[in-house]
C-alpha atoms as a PDB file:
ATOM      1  CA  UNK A   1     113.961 121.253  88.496  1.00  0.00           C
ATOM      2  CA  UNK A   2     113.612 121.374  92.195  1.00  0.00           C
ATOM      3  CA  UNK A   3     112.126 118.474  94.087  1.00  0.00           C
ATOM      4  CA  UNK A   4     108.876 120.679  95.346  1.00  0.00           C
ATOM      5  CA  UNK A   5     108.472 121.372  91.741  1.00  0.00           C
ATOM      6  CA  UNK A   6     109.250 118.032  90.626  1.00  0.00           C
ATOM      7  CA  UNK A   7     106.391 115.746  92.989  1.00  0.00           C
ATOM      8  CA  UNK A   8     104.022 117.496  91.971  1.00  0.00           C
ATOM      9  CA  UNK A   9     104.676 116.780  88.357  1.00  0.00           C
ATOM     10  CA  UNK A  10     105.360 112.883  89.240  1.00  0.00           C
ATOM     11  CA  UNK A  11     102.112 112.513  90.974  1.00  0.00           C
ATOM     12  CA  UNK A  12     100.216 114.125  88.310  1.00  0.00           C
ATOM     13  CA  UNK A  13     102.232 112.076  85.331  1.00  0.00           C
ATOM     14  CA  UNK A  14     101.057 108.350  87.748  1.00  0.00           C
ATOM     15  CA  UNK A  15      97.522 109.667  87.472  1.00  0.00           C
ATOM     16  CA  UNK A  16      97.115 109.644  83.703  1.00  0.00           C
ATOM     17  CA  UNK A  17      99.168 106.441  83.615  1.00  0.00           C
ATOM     18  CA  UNK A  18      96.677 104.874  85.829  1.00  0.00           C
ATOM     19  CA  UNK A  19      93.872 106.570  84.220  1.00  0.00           C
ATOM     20  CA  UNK A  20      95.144 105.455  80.740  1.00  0.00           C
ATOM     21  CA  UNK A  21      95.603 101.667  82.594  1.00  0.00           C
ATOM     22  CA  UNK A  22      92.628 101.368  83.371  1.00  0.00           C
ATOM     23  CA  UNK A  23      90.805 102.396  79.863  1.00  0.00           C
ATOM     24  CA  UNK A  24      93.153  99.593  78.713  1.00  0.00           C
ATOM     25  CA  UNK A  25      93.016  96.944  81.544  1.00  0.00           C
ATOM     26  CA  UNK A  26      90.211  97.552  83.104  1.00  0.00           C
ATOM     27  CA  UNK A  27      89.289  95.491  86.537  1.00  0.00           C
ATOM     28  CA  UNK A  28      85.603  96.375  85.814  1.00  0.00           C
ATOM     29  CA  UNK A  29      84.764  97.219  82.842  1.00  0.00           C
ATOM     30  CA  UNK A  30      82.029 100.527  82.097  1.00  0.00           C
ATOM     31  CA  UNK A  31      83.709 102.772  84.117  1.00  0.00           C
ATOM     32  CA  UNK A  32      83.025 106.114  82.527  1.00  0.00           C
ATOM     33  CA  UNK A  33      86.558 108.891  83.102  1.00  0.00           C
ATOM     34  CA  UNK A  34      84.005 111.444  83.996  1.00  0.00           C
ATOM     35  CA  UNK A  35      82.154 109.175  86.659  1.00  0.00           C
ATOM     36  CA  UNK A  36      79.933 110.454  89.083  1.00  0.00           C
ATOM     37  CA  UNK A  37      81.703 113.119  91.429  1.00  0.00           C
ATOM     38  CA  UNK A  38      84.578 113.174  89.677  1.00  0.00           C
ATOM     39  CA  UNK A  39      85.188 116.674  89.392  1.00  0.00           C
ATOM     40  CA  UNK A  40      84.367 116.763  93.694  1.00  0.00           C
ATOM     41  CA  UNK A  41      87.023 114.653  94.070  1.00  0.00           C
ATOM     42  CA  UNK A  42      89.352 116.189  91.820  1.00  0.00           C
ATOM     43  CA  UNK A  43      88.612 120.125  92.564  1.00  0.00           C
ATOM     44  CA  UNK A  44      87.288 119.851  96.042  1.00  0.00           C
ATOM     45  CA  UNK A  45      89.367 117.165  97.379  1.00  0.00           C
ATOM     46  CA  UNK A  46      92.389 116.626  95.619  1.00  0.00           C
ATOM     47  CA  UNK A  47      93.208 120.393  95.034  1.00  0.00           C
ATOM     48  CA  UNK A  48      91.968 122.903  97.298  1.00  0.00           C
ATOM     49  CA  UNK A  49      90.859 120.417 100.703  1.00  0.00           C
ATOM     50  CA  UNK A  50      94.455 119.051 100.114  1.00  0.00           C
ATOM     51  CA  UNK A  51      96.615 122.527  99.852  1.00  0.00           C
ATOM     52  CA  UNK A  52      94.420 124.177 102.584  1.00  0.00           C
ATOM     53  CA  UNK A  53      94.892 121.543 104.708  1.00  0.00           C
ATOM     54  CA  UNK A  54      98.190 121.249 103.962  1.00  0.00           C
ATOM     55  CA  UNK A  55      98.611 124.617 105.595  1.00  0.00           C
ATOM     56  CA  UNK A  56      96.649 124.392 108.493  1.00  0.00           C
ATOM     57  CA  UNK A  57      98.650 121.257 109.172  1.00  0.00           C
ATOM     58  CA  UNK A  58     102.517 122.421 109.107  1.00  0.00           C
ATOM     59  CA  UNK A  59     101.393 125.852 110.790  1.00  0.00           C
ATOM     60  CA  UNK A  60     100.402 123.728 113.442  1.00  0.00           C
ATOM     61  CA  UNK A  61     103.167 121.614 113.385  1.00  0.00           C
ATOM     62  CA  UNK A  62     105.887 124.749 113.441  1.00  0.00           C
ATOM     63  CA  UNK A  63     104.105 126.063 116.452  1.00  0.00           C
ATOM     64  CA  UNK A  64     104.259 122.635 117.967  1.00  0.00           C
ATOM     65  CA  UNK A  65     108.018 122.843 116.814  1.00  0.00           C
ATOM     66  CA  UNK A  66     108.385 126.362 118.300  1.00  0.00           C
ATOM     67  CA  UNK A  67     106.760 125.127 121.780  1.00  0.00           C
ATOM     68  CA  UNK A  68     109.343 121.752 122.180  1.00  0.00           C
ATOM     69  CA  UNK A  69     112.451 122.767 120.304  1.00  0.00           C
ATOM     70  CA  UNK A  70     112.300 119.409 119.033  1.00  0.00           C
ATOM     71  CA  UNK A  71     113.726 119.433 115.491  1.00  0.00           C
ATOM     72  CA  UNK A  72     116.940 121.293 116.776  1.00  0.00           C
ATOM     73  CA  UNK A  73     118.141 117.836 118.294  1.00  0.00           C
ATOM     74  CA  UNK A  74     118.098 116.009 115.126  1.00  0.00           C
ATOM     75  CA  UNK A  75     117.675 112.997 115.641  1.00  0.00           C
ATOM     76  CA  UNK A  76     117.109 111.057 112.913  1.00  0.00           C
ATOM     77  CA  UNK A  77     118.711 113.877 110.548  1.00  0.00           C
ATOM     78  CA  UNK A  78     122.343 111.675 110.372  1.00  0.00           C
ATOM     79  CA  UNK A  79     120.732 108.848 108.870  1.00  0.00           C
ATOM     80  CA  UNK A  80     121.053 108.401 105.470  1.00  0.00           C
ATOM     81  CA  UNK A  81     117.389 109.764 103.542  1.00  0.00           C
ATOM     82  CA  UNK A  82     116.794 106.527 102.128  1.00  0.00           C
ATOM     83  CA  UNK A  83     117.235 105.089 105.292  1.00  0.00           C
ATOM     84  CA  UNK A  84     115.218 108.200 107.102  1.00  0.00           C
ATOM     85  CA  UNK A  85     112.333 107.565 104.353  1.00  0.00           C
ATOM     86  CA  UNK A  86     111.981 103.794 104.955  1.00  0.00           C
ATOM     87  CA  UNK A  87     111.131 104.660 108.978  1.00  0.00           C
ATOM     88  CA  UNK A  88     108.762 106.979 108.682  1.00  0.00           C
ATOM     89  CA  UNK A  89     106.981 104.570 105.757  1.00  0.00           C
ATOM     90  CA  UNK A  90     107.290 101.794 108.129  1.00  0.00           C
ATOM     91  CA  UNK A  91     106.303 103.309 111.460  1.00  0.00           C
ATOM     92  CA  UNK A  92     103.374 105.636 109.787  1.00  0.00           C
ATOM     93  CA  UNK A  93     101.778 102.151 108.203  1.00  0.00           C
ATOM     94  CA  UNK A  94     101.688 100.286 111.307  1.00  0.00           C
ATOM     95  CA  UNK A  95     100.059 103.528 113.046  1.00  0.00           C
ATOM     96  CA  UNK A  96      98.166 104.028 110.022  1.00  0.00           C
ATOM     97  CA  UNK A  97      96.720 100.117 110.118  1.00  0.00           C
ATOM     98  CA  UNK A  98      95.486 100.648 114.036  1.00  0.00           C
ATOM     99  CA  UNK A  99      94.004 104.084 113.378  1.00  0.00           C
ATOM    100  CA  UNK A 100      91.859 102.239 110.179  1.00  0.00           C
ATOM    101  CA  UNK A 101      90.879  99.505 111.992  1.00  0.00           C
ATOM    102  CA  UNK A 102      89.295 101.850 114.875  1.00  0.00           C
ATOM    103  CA  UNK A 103      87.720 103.599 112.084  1.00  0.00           C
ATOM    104  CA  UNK A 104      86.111 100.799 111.393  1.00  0.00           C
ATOM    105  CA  UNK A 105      85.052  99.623 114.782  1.00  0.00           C
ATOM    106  CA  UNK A 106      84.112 103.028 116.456  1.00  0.00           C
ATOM    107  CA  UNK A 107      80.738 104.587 115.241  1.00  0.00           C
ATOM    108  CA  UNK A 108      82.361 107.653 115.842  1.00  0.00           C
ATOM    109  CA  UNK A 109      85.543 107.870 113.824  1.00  0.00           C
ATOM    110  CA  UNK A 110      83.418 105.743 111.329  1.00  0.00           C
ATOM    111  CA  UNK A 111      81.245 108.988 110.657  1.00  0.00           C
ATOM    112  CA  UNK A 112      84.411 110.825 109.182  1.00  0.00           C
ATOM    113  CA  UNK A 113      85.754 107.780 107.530  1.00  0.00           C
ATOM    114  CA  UNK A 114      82.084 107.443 105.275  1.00  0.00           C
ATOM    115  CA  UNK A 115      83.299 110.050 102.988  1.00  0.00           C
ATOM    116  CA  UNK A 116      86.275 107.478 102.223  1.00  0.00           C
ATOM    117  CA  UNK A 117      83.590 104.429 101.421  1.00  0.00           C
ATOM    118  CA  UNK A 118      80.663 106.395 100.041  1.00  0.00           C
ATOM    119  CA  UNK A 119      82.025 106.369  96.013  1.00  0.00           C
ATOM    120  CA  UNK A 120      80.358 103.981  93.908  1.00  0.00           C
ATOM    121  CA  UNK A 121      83.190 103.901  91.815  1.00  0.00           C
ATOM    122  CA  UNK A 122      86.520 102.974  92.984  1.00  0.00           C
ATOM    123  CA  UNK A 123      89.109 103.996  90.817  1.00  0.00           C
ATOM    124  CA  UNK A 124      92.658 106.144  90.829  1.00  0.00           C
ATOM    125  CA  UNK A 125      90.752 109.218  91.667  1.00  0.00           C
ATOM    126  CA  UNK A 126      88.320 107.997  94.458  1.00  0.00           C
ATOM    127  CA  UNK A 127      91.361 107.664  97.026  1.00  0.00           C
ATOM    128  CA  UNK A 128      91.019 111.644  97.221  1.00  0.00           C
ATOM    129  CA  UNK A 129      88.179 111.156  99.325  1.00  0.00           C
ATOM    130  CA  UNK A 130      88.845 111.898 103.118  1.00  0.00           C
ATOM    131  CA  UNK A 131      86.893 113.878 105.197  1.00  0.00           C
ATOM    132  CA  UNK A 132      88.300 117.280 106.389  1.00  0.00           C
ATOM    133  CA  UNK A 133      88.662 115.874 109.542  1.00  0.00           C
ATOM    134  CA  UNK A 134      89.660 112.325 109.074  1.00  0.00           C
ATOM    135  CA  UNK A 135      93.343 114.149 106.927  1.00  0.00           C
ATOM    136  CA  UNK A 136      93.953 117.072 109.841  1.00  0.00           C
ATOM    137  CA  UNK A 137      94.560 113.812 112.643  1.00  0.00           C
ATOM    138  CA  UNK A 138      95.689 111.210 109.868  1.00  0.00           C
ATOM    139  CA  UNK A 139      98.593 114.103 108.385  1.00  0.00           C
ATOM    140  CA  UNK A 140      99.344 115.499 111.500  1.00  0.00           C
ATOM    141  CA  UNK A 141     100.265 111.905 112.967  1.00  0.00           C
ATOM    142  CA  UNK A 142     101.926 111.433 109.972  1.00  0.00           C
ATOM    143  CA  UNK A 143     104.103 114.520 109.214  1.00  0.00           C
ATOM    144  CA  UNK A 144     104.510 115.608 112.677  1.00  0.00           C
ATOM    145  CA  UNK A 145     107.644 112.959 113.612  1.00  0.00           C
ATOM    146  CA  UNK A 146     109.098 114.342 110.427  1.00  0.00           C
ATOM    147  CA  UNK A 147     109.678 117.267 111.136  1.00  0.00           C
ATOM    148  CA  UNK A 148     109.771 117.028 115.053  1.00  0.00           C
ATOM    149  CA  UNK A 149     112.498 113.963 114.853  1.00  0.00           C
ATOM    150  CA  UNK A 150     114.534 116.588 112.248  1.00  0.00           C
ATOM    151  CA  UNK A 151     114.627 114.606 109.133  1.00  0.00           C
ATOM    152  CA  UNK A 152     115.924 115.304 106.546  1.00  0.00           C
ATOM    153  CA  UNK A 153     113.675 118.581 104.801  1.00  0.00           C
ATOM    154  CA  UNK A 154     113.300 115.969 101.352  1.00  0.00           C
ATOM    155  CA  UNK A 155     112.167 113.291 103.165  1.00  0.00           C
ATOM    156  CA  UNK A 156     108.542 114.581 104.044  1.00  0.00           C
ATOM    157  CA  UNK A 157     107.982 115.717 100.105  1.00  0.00           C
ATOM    158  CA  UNK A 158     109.348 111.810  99.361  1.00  0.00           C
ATOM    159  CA  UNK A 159     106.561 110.659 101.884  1.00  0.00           C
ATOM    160  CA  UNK A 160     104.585 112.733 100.215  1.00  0.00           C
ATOM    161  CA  UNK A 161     105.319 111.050  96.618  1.00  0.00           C
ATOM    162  CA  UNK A 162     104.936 107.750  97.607  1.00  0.00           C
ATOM    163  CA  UNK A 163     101.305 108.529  99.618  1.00  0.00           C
ATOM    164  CA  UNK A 164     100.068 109.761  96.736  1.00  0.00           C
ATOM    165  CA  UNK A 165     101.294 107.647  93.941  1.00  0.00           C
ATOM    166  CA  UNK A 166     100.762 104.221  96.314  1.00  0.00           C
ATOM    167  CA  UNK A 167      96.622 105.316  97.157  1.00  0.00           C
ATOM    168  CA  UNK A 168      96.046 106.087  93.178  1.00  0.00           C
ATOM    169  CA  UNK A 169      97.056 102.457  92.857  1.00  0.00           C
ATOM    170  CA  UNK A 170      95.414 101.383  95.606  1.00  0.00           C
ATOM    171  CA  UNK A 171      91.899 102.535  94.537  1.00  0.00           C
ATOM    172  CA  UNK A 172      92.691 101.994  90.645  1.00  0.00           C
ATOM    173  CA  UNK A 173      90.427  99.993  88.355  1.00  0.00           C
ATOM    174  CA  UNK A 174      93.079  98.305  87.099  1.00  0.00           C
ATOM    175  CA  UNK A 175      93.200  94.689  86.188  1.00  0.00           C
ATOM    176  CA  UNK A 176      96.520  93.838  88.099  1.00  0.00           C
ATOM    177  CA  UNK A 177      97.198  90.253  88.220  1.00  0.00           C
ATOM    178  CA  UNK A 178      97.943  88.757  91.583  1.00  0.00           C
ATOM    179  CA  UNK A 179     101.626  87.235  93.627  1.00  0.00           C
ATOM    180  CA  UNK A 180     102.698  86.214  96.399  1.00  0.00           C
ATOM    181  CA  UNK A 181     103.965  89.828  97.163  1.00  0.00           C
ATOM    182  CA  UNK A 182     100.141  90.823  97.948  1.00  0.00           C
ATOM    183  CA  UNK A 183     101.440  88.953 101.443  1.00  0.00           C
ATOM    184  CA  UNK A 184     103.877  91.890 102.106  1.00  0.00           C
ATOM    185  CA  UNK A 185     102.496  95.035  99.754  1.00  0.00           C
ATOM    186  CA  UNK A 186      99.139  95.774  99.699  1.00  0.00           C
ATOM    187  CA  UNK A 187      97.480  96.950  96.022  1.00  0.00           C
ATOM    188  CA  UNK A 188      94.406  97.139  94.333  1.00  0.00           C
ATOM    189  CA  UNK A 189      93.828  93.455  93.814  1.00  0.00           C
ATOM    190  CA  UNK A 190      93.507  93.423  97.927  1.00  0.00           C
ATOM    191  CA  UNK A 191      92.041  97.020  98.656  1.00  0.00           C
ATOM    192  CA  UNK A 192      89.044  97.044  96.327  1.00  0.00           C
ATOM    193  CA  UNK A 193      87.646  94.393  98.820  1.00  0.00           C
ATOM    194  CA  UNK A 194      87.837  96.566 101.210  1.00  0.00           C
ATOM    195  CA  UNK A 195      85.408  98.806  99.878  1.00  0.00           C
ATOM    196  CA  UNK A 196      83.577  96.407  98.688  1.00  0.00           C
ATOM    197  CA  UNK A 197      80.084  96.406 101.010  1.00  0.00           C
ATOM    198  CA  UNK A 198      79.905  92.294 101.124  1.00  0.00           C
ATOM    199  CA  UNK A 199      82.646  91.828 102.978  1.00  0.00           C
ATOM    200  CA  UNK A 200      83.040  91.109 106.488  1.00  0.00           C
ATOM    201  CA  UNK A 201      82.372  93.565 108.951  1.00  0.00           C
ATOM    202  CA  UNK A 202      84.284  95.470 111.115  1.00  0.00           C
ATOM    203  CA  UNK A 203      86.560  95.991 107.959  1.00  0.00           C
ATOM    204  CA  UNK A 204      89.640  93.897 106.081  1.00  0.00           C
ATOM    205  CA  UNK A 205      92.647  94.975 104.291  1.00  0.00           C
ATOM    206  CA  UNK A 206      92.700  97.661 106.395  1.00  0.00           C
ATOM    207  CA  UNK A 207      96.477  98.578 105.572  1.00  0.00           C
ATOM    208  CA  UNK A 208      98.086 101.180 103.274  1.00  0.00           C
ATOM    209  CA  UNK A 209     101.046 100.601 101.505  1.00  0.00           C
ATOM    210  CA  UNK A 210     102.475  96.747 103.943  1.00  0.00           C
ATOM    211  CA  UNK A 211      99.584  94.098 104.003  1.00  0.00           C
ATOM    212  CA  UNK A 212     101.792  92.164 106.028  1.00  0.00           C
ATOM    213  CA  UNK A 213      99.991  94.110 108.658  1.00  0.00           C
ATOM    214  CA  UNK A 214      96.734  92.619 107.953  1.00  0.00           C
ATOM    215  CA  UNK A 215      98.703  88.938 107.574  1.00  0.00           C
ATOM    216  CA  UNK A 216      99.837  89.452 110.767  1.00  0.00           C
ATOM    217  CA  UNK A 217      96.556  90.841 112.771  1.00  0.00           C
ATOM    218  CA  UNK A 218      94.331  88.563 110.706  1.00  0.00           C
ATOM    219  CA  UNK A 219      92.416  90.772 108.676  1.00  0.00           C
ATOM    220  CA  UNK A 220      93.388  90.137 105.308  1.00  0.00           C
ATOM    221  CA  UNK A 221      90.815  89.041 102.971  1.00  0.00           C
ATOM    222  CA  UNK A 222      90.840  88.097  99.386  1.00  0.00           C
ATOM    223  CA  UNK A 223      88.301  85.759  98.245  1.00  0.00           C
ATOM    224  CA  UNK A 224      88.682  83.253  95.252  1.00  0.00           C
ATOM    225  CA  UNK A 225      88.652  84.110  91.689  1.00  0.00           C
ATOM    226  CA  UNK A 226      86.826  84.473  89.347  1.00  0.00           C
ATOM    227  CA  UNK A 227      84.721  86.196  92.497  1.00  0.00           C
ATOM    228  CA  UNK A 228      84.447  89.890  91.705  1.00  0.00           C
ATOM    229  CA  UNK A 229      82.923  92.902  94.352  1.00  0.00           C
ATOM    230  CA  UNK A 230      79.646  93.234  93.866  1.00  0.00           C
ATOM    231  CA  UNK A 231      78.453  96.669  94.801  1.00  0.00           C
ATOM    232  CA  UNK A 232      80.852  99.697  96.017  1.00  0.00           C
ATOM    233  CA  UNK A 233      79.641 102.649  98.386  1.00  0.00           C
ATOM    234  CA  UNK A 234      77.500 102.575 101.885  1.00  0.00           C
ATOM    235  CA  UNK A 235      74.591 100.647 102.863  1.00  0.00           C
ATOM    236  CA  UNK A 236      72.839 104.043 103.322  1.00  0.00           C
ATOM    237  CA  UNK A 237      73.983 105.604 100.006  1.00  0.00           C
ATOM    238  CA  UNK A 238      70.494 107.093  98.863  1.00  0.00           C
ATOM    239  CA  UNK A 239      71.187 109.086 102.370  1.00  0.00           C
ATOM    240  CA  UNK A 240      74.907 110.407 101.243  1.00  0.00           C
ATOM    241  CA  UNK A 241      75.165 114.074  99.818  1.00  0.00           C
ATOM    242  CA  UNK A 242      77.569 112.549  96.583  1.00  0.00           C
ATOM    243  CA  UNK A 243      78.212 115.845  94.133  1.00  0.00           C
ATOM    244  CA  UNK A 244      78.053 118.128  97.832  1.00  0.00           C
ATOM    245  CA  UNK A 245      82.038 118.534  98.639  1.00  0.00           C
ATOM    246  CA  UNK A 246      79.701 120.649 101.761  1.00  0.00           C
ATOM    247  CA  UNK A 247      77.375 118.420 102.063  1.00  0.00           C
ATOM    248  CA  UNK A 248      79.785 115.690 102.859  1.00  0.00           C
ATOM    249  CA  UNK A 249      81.998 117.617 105.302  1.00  0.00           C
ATOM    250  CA  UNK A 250      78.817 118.310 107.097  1.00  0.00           C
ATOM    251  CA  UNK A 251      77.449 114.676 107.038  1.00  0.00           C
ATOM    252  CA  UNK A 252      78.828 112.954 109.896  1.00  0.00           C
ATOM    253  CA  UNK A 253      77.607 116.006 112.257  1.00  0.00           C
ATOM    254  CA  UNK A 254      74.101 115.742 110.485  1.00  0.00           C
ATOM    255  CA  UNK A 255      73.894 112.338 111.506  1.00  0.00           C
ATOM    256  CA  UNK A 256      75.024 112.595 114.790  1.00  0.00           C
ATOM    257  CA  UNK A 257      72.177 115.699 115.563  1.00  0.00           C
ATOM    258  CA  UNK A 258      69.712 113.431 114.163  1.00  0.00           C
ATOM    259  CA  UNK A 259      70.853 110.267 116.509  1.00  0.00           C
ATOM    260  CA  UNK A 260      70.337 112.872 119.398  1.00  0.00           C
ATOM    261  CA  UNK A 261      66.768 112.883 118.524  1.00  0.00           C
END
């Protein structure tokens, strides 16, 4: 089977492991597997925003490609993959952290970034849930030095795996117990606080797949058990389009037409 045939078929085997998980360990209980907007974040999110994005995204980046000549030097391309695969996990986090946090901190970027806060439910599914525009500067950041620094052509559908397969776990309603590894890794036992809408603001456990980043820049957070989130979603959720996959790509610019008034 070859490896663009076989991620896909990984990251759809870790979703019904997590969604069998958490029927059997669930973090909150009730959860129903057909929750509110599930099938908007399956259909419209997971599958078609994702592959048409997807497009848009390495068309741009060939062009960019075809403009530098970039990817002909090679740079990276004589490291081993593993070794190839752990930079661009590394590097993208750290980026990935910064660009969160601003999200957070800048009422503009925080319009796109709702869509990523306004579930009531977070589970392995609600992870899906990026604005249009939030993925086209988040992947392009994020595949461009991939392909630009000449990696290895694996290594972006390995990037690819481990995105996918790390945010289901992330978001899962899963009833993981805690370690001291939550220092270093981040996971669903420190990520669920961050959507949780009693926490502090200006956002915590802002980072992906290495909390150390929020250990380092001092904006971890994870309260005392047996202290549970309260209430998921935005402040303003009666105002949020949920079941609208168009409703919520035209939110943020809805909003900011109103403001202007």
């Amino acid at each position: 089977m070859s490896l663009a045939i076989l991620v896909p078929v990984l990251i759809t085997a870790w979703a019904i492991a997590l969604l069998l998980l958490e029927r059997r360990f669930p973090y909150l209980p009730g959860y129903p597997v057909l929750r509110p907007d599930f099938w908007t974040d399956l259909v419209a999110y997971t599958l078609v925003q994702s592959y048409l994005l997807g497009l848009a995204i390495f068309a741009f980046i060939g062009w960019l490609d075809e403009q530098t000549g970039l990817s002909s030097r090679q740079l990276v391309r004589g490291w081993p993959v593993a070794a190839q695969l752990a930079f661009f996990v590394v590097t993208h986090d750290l980026w990935q952290y910064w660009f969160h946090r601003l999200q957070h901190r800048n009422r503009w970027l925080w319009r796109i970034h709702e869509a990523a806060h306004a579930p009531l439910h977070v589970d392995w599914l609600s992870g899906s849930r990026s604005h249009a525009l939030e993925i086209l500067i988040a992947q392009t950041c994020e595949y461009a030095p991939i392909i630009l620094l000449g990696a290895s052509p694996e290594v972006a559908l390995y990037k690819g795996l481990v995105d996918a397969c790390w945010g289901m776990f992330n978001h899962s309603n899963i009833a993981v117990p805690r370690s001291c590894l939550l220092w270093i890794f981040n996971g669903p036992q420190l990520h669920r606080w961050h959507h949780d809408l009693d926490t502090p603001r200006g956002g915590v456990n802002l980072s992906t797949k290495l909390s150390i980043w929020d250990t380092l820049f001092g904006t971890r957070y994870l309260p005392a058990e047996p202290r549970r989130p309260a209430r998921y979603g935005l402040v303003r959720s009666d105002a949020f389009p949920h079941g609208s996959y168009l409703g919520q790509l035209l939110y943020p610019f809805r909003r900011a037409a109103r403001q202007r008034h």
